[in-house]
PDB file of N, CA and C in Angstrom:
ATOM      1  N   UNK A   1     -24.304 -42.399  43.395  1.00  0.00           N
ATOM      2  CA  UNK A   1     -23.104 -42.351  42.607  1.00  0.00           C
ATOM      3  C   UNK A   1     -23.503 -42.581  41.151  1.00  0.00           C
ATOM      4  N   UNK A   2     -23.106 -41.747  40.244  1.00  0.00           N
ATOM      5  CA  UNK A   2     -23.306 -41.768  38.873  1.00  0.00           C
ATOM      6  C   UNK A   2     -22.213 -43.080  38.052  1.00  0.00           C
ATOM      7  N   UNK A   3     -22.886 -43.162  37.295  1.00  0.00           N
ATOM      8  CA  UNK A   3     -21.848 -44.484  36.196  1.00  0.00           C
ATOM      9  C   UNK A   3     -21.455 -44.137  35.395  1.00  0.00           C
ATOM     10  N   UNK A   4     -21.151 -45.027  34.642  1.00  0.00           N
ATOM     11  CA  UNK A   4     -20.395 -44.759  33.491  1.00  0.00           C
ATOM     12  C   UNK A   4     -21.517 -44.291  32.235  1.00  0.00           C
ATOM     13  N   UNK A   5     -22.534 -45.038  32.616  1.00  0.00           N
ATOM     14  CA  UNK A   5     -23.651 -45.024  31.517  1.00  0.00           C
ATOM     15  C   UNK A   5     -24.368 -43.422  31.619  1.00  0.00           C
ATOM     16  N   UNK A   6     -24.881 -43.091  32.778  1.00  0.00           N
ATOM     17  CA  UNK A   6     -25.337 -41.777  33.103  1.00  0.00           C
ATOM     18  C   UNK A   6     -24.067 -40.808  32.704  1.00  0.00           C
ATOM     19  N   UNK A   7     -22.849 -40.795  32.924  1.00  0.00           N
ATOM     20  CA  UNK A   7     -22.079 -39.913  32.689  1.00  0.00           C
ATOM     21  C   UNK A   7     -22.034 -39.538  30.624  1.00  0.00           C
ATOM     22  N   UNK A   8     -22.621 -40.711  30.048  1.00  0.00           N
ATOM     23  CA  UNK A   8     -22.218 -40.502  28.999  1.00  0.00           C
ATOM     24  C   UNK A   8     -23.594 -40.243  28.391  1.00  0.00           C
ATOM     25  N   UNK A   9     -24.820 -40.588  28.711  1.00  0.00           N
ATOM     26  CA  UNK A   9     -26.350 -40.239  28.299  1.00  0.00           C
ATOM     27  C   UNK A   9     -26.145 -38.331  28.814  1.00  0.00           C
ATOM     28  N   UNK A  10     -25.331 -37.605  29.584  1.00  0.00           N
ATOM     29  CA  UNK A  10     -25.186 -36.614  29.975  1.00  0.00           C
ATOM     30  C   UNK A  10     -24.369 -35.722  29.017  1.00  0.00           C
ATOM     31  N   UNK A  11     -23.433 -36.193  28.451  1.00  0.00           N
ATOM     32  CA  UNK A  11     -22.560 -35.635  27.988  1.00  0.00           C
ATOM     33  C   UNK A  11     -23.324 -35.803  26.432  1.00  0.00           C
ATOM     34  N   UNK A  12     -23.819 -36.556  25.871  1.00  0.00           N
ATOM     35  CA  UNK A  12     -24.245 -36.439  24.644  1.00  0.00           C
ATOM     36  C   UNK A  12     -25.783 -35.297  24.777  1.00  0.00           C
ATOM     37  N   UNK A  13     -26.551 -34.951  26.005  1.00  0.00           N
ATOM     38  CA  UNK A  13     -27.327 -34.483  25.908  1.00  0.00           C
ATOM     39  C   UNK A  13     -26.892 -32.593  25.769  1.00  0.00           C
ATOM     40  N   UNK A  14     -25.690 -32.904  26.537  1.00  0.00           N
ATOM     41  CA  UNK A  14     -24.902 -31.873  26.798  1.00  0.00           C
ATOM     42  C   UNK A  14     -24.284 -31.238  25.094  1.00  0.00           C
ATOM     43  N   UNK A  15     -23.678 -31.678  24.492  1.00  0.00           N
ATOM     44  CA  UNK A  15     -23.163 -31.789  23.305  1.00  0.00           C
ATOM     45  C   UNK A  15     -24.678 -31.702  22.153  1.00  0.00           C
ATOM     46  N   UNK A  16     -25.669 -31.971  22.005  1.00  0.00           N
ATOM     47  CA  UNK A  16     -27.353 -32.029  21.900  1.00  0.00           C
ATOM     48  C   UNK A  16     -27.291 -29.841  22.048  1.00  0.00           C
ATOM     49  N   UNK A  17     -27.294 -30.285  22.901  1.00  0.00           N
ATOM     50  CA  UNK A  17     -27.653 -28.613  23.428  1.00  0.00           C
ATOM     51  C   UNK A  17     -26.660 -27.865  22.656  1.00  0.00           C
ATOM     52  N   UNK A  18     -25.620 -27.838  22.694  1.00  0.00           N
ATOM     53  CA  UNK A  18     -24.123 -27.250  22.595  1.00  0.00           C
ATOM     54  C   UNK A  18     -24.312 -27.026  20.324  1.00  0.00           C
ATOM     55  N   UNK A  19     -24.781 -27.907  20.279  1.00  0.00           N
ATOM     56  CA  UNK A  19     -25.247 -27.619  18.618  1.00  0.00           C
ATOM     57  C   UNK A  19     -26.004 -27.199  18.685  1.00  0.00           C
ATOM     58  N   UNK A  20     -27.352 -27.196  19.185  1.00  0.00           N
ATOM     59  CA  UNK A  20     -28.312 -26.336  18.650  1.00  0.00           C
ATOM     60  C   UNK A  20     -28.132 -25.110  19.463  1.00  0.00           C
ATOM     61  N   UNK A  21     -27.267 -24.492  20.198  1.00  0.00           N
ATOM     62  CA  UNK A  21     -26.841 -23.324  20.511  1.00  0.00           C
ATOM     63  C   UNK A  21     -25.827 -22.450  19.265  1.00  0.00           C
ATOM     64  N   UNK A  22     -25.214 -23.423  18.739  1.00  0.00           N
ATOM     65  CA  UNK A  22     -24.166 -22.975  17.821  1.00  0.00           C
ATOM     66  C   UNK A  22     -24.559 -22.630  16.817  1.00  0.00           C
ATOM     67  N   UNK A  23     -25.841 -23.559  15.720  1.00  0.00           N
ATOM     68  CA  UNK A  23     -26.638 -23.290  15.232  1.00  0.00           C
ATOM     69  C   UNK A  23     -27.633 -22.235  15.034  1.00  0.00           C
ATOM     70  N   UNK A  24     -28.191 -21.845  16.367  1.00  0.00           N
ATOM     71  CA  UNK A  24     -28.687 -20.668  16.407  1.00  0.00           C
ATOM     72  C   UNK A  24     -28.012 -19.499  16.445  1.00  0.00           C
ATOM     73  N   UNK A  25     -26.744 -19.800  16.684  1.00  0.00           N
ATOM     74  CA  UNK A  25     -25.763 -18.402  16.778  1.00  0.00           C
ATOM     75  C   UNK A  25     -25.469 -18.139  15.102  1.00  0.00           C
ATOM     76  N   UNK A  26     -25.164 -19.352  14.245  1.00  0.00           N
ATOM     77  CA  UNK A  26     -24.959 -19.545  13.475  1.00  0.00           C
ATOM     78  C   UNK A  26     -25.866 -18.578  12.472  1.00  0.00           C
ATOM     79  N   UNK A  27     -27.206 -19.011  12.966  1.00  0.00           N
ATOM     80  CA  UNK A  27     -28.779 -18.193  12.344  1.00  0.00           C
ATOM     81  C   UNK A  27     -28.683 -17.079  12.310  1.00  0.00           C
ATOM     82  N   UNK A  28     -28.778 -16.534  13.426  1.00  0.00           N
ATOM     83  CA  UNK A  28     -28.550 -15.055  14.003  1.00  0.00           C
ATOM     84  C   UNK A  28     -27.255 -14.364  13.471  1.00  0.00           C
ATOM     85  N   UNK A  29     -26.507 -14.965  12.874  1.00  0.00           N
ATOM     86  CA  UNK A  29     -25.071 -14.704  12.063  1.00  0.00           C
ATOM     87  C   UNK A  29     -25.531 -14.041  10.489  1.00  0.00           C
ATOM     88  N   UNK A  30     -25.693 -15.096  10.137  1.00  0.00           N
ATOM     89  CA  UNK A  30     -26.456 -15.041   8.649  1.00  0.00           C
ATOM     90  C   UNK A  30     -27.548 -13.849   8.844  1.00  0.00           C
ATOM     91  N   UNK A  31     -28.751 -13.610   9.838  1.00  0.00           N
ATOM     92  CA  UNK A  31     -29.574 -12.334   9.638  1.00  0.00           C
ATOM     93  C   UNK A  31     -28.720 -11.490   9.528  1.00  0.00           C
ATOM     94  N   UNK A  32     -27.970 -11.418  10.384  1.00  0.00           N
ATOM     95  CA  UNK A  32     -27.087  -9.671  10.866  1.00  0.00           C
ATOM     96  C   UNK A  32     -26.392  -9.540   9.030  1.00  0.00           C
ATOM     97  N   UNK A  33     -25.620 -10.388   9.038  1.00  0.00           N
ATOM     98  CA  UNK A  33     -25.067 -10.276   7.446  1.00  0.00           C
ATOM     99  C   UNK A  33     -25.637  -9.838   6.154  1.00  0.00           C
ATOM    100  N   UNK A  34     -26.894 -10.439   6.216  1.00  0.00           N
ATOM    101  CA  UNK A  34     -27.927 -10.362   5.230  1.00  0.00           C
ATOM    102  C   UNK A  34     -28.416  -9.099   5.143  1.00  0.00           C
ATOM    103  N   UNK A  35     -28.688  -8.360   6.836  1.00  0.00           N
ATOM    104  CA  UNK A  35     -29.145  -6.771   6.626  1.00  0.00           C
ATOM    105  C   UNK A  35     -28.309  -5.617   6.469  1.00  0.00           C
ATOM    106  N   UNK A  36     -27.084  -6.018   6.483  1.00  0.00           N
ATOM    107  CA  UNK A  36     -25.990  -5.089   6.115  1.00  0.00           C
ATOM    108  C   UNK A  36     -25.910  -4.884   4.723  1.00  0.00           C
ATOM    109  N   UNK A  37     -26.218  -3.457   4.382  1.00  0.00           N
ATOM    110  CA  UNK A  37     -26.016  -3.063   3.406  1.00  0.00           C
ATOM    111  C   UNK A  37     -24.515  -3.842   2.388  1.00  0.00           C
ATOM    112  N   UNK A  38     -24.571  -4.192   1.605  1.00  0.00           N
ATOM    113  CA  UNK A  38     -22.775  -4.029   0.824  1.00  0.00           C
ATOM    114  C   UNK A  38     -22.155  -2.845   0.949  1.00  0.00           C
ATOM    115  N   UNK A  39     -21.105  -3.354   0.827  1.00  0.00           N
ATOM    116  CA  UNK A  39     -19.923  -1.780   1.204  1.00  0.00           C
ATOM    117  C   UNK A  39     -19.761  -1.473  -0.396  1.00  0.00           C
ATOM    118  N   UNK A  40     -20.593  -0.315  -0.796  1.00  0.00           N
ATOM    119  CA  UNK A  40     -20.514  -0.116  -1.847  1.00  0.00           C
ATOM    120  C   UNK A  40     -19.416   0.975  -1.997  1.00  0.00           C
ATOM    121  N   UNK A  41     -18.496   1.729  -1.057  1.00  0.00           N
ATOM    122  CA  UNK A  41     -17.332   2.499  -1.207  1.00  0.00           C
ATOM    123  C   UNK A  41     -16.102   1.895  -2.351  1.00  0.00           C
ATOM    124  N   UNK A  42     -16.057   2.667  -3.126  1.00  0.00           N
ATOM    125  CA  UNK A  42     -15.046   3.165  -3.878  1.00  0.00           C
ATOM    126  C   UNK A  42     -13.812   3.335  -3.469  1.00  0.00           C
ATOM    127  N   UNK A  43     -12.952   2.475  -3.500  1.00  0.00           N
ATOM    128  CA  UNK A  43     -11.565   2.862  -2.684  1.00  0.00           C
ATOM    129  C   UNK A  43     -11.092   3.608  -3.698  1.00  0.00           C
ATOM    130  N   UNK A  44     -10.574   4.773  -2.361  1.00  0.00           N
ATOM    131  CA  UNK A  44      -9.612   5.681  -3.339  1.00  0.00           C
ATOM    132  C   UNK A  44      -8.085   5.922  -3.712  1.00  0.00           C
ATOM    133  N   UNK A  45      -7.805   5.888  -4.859  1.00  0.00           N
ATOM    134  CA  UNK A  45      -6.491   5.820  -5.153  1.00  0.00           C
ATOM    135  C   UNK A  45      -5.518   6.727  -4.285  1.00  0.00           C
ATOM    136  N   UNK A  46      -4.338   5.998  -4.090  1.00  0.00           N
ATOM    137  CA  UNK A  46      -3.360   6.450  -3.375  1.00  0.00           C
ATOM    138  C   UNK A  46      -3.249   8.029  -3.755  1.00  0.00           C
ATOM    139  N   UNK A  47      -2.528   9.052  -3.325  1.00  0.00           N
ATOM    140  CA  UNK A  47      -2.558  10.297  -4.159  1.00  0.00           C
ATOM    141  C   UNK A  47      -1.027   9.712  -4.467  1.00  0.00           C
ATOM    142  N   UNK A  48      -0.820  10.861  -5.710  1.00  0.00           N
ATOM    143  CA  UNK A  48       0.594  10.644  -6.126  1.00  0.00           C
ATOM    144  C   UNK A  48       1.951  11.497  -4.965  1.00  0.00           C
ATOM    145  N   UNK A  49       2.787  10.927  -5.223  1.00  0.00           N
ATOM    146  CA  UNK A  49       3.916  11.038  -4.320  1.00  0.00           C
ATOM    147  C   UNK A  49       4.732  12.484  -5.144  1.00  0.00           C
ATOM    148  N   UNK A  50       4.849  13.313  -4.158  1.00  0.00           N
ATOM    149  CA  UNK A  50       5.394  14.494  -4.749  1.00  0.00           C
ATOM    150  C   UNK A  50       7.226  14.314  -4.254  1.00  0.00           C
ATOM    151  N   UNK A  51       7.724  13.655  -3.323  1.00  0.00           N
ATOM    152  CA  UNK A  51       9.023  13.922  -3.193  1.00  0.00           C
ATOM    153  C   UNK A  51       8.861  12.094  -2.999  1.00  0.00           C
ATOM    154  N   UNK A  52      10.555  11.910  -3.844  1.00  0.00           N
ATOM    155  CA  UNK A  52      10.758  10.544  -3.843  1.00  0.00           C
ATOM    156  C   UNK A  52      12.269  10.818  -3.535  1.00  0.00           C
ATOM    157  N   UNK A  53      12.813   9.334  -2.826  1.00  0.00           N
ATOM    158  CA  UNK A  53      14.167   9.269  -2.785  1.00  0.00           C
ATOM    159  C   UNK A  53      14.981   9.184  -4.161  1.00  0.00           C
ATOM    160  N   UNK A  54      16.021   9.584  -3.264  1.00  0.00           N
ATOM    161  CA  UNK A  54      17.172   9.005  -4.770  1.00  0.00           C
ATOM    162  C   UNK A  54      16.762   7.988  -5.646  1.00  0.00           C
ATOM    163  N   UNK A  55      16.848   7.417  -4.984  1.00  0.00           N
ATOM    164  CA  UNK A  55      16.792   5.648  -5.485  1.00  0.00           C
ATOM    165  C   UNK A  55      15.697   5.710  -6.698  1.00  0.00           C
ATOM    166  N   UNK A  56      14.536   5.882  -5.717  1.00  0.00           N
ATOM    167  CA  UNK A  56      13.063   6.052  -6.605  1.00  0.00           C
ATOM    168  C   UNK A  56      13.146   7.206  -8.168  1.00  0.00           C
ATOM    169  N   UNK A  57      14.051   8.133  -7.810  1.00  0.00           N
ATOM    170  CA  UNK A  57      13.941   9.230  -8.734  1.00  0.00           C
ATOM    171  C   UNK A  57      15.289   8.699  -9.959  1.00  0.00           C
ATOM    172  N   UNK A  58      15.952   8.052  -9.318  1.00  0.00           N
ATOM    173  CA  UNK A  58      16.829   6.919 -10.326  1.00  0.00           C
ATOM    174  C   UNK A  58      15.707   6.267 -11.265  1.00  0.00           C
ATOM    175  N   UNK A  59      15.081   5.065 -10.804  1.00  0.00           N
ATOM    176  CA  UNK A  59      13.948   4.314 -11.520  1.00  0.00           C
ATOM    177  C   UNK A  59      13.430   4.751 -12.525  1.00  0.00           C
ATOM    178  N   UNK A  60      12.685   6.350 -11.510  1.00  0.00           N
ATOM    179  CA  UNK A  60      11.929   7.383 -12.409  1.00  0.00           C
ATOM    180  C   UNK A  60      12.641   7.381 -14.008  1.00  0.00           C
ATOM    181  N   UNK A  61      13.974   8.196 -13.900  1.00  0.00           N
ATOM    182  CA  UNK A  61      14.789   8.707 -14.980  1.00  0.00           C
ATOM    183  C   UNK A  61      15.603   7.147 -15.881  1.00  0.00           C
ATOM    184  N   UNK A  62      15.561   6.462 -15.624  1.00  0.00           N
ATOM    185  CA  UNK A  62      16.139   5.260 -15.617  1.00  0.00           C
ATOM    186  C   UNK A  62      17.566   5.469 -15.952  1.00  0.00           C
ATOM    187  N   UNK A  63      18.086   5.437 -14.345  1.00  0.00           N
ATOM    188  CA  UNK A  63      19.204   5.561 -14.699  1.00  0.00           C
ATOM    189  C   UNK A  63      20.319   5.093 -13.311  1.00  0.00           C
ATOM    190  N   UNK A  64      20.953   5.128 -13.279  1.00  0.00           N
ATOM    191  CA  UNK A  64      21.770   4.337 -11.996  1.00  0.00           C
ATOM    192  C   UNK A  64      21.815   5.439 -10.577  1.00  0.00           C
ATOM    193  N   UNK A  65      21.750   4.801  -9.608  1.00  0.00           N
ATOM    194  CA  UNK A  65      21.361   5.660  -8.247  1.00  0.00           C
ATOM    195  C   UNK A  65      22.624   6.362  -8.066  1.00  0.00           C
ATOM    196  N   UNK A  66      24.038   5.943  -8.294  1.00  0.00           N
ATOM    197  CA  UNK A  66      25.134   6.893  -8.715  1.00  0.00           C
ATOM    198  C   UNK A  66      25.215   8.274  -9.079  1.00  0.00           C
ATOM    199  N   UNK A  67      24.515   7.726 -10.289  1.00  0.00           N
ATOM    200  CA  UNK A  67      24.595   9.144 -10.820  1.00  0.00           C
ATOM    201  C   UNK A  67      23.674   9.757 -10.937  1.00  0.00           C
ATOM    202  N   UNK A  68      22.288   9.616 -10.496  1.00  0.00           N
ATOM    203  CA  UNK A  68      21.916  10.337  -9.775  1.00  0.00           C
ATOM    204  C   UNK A  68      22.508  11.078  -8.350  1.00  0.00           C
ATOM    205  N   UNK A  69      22.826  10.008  -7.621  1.00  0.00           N
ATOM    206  CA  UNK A  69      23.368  11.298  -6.576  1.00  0.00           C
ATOM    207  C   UNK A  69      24.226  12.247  -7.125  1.00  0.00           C
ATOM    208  N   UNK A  70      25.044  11.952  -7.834  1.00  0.00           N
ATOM    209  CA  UNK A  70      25.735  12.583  -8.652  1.00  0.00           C
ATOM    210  C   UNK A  70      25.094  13.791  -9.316  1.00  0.00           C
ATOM    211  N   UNK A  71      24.678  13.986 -10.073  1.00  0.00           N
ATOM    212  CA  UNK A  71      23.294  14.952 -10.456  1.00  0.00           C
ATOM    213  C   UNK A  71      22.898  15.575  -9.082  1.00  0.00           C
ATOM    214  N   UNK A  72      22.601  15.253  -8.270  1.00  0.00           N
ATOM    215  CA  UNK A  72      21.942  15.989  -7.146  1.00  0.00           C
ATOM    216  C   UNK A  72      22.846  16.875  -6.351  1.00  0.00           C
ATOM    217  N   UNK A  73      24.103  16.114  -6.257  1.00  0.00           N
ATOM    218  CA  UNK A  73      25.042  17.061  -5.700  1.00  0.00           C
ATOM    219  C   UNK A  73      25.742  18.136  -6.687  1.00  0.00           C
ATOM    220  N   UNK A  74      25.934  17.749  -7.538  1.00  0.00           N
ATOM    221  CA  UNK A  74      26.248  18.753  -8.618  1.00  0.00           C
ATOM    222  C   UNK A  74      24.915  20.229  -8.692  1.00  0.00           C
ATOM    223  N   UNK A  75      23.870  20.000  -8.717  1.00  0.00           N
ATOM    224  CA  UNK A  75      22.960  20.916  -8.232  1.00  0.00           C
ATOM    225  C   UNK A  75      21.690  20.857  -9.809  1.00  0.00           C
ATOM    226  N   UNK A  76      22.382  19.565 -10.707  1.00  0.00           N
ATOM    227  CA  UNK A  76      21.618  19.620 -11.899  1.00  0.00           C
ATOM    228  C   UNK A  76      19.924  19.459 -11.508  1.00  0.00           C
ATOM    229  N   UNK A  77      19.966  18.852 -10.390  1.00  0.00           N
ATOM    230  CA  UNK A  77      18.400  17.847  -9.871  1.00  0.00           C
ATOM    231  C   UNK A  77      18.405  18.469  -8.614  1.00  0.00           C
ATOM    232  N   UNK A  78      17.585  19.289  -8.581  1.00  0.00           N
ATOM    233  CA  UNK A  78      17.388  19.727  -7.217  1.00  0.00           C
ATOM    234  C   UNK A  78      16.814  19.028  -6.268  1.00  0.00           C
ATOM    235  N   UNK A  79      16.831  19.261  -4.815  1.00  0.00           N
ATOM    236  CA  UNK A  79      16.578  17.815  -3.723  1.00  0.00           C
ATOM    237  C   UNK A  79      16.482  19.275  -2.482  1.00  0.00           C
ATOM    238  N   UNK A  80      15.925  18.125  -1.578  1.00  0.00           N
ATOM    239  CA  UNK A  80      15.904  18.930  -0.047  1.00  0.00           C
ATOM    240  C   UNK A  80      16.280  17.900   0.680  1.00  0.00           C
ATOM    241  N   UNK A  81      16.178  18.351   2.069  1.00  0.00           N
ATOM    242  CA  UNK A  81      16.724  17.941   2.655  1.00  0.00           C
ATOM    243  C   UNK A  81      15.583  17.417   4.174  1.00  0.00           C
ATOM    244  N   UNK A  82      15.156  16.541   4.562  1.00  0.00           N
ATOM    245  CA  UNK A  82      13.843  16.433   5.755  1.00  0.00           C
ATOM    246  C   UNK A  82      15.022  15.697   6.870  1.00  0.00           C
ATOM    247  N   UNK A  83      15.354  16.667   7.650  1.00  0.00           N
ATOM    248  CA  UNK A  83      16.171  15.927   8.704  1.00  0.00           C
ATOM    249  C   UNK A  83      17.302  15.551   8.073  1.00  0.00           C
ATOM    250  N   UNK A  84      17.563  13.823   8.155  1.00  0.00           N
ATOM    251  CA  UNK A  84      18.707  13.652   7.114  1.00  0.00           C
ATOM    252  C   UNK A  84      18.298  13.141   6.134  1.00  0.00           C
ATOM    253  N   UNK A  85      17.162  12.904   5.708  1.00  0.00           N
ATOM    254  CA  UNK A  85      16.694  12.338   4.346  1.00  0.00           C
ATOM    255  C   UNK A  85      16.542  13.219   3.274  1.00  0.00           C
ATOM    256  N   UNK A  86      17.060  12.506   2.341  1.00  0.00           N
ATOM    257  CA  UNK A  86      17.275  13.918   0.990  1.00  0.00           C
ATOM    258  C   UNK A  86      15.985  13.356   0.167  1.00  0.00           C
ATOM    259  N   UNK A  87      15.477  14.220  -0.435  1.00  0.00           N
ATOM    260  CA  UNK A  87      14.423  13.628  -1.240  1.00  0.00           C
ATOM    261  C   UNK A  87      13.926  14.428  -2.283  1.00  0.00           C
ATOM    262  N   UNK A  88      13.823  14.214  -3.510  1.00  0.00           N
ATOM    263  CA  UNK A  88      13.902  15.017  -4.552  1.00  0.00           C
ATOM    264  C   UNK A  88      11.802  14.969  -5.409  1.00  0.00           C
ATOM    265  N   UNK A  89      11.732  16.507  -5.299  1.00  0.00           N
ATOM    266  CA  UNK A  89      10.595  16.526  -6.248  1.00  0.00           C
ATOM    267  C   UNK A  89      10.394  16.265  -7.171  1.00  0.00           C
ATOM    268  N   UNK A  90       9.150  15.660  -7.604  1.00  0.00           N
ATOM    269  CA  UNK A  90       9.173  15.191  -8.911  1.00  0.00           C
ATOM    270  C   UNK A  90       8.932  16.508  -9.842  1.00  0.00           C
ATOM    271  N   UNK A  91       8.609  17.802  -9.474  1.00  0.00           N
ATOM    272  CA  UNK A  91       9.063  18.396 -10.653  1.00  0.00           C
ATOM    273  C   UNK A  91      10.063  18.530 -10.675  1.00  0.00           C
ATOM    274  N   UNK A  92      11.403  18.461  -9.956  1.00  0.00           N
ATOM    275  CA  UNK A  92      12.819  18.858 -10.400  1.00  0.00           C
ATOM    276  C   UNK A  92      13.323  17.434 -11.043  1.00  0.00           C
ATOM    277  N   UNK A  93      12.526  16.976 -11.338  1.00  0.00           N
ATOM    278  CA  UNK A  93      12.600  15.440 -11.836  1.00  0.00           C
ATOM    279  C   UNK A  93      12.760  15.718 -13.354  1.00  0.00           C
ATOM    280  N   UNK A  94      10.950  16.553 -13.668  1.00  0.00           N
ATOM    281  CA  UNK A  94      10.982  17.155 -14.423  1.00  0.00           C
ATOM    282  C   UNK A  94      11.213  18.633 -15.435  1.00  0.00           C
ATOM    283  N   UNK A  95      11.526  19.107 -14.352  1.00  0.00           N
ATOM    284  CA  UNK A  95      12.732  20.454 -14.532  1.00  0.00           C
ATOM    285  C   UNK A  95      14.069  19.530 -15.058  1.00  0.00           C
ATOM    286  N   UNK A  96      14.404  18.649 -14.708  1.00  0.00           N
ATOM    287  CA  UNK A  96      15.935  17.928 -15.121  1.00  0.00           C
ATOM    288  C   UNK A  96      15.730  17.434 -16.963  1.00  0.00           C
ATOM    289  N   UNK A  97      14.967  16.744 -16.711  1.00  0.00           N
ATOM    290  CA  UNK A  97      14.264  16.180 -18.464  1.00  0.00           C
ATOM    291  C   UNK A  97      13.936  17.442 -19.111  1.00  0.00           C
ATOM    292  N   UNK A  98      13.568  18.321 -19.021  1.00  0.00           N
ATOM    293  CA  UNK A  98      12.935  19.443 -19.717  1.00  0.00           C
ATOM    294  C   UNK A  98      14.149  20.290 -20.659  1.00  0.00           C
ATOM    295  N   UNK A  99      15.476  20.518 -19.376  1.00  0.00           N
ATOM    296  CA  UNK A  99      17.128  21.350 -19.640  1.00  0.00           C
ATOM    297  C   UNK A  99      17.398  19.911 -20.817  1.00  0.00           C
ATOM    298  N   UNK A 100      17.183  18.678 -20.175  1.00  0.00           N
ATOM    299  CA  UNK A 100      18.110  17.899 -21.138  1.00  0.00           C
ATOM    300  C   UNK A 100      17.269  17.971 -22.811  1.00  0.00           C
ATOM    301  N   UNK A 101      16.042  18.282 -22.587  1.00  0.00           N
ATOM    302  CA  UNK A 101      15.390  18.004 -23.693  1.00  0.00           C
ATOM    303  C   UNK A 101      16.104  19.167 -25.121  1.00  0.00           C
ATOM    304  N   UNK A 102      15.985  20.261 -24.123  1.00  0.00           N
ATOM    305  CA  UNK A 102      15.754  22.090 -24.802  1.00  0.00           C
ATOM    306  C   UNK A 102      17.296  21.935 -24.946  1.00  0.00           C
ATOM    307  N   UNK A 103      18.531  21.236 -24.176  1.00  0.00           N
ATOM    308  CA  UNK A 103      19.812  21.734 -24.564  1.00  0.00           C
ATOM    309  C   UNK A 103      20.118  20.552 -25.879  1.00  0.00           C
ATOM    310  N   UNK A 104      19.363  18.889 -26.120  1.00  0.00           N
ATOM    311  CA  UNK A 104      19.873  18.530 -27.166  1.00  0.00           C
ATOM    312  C   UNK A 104      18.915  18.757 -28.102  1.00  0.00           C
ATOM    313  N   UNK A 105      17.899  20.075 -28.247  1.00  0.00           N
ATOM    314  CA  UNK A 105      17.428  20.445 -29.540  1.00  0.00           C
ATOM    315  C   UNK A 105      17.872  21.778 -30.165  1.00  0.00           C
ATOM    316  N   UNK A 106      18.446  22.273 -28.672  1.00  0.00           N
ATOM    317  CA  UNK A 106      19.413  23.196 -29.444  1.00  0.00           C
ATOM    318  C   UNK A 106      20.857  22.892 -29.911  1.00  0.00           C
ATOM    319  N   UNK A 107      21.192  21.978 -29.381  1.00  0.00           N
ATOM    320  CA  UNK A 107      22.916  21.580 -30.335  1.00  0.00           C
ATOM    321  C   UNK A 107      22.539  20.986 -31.497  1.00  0.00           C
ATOM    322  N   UNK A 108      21.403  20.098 -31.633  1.00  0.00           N
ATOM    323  CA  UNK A 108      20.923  19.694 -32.937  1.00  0.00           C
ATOM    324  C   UNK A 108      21.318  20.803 -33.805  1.00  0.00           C
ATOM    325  N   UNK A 109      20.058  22.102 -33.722  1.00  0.00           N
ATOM    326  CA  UNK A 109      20.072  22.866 -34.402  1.00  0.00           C
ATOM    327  C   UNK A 109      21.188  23.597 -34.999  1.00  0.00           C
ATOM    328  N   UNK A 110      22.130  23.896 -33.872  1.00  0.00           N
ATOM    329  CA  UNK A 110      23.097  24.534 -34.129  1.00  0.00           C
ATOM    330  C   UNK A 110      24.414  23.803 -34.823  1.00  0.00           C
ATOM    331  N   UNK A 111      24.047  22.751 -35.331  1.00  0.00           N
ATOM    332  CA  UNK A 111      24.585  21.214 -36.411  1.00  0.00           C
ATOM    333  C   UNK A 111      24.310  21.569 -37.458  1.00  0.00           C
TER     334      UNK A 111
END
C-alpha cells in the first residue's frame, strides 16, 4: 500500500517530467517559427465598389437619403434594380454631378 509520502515524491516526479516535456515542445515551437519565412505579402486593397445603396450614394453626394430616393425615382440618378435591392452606380453618381455642374454654368452664362 502506497502513502501519503510516495504518493507525493510521485506526483512531483510526475510534474518534473510534465515541464521538461512542455519545454521541449516549447523548443521545437520556437525552431518551426524561426524557419518560416516572414509573410512578406502585400495586402491588397479592397477594389472599389461600383454600385452602392441609396444611403451610401446619399453620403457620396452629401445629401439626405430622401432626396435621394427622390432623385432616383424621378429618373435624375439612375439605379437598378438586383432582386429587390436598388443600387445605384457610381457613374450615375457621376453622370448626376456632371448635368448639375454643365446646367449651373450654363444659367450663369446666360445671366
Amino acid at each position: 500500500m502506497s502513502t501519503h509520502a510516495d504518493q507525493s515524491v510521485s506526483r512531483r516526479t510526475s510534474d518534473g517530467n510534465r515541464a521538461t516535456e512542455i519545454a521541449g515542445l516549447l523548443t521545437r515551437l520556437a525552431v518551426l517559427m524561426s524557419e518560416q519565412p516572414p509573410n512578406t505579402e502585400v495586402p491588397q486593397p479592397m477594389p472599389v465598389r461600383v454600385l452602392l445603396t441609396v444611403e451610401e450614394a446619399a453620403e457620396r453626394l452629401h445629401i439626405g437619403k430622401t432626396k435621394t430616393y427622390t432623385l432616383v425615382k424621378s429618373g435624375e440618378i439612375e439605379s437598378v434594380l438586383i432582386g429587390r435591392l436598388r443600387r445605384i452606380h457610381i457613374d450615375a453618381i457621376d453622370a448626376y454631378t456632371a448635368r448639375l455642374i454643365n446646367q449651373q454654368t450654363t444659367t450663369q452664362k446666360a445671366a
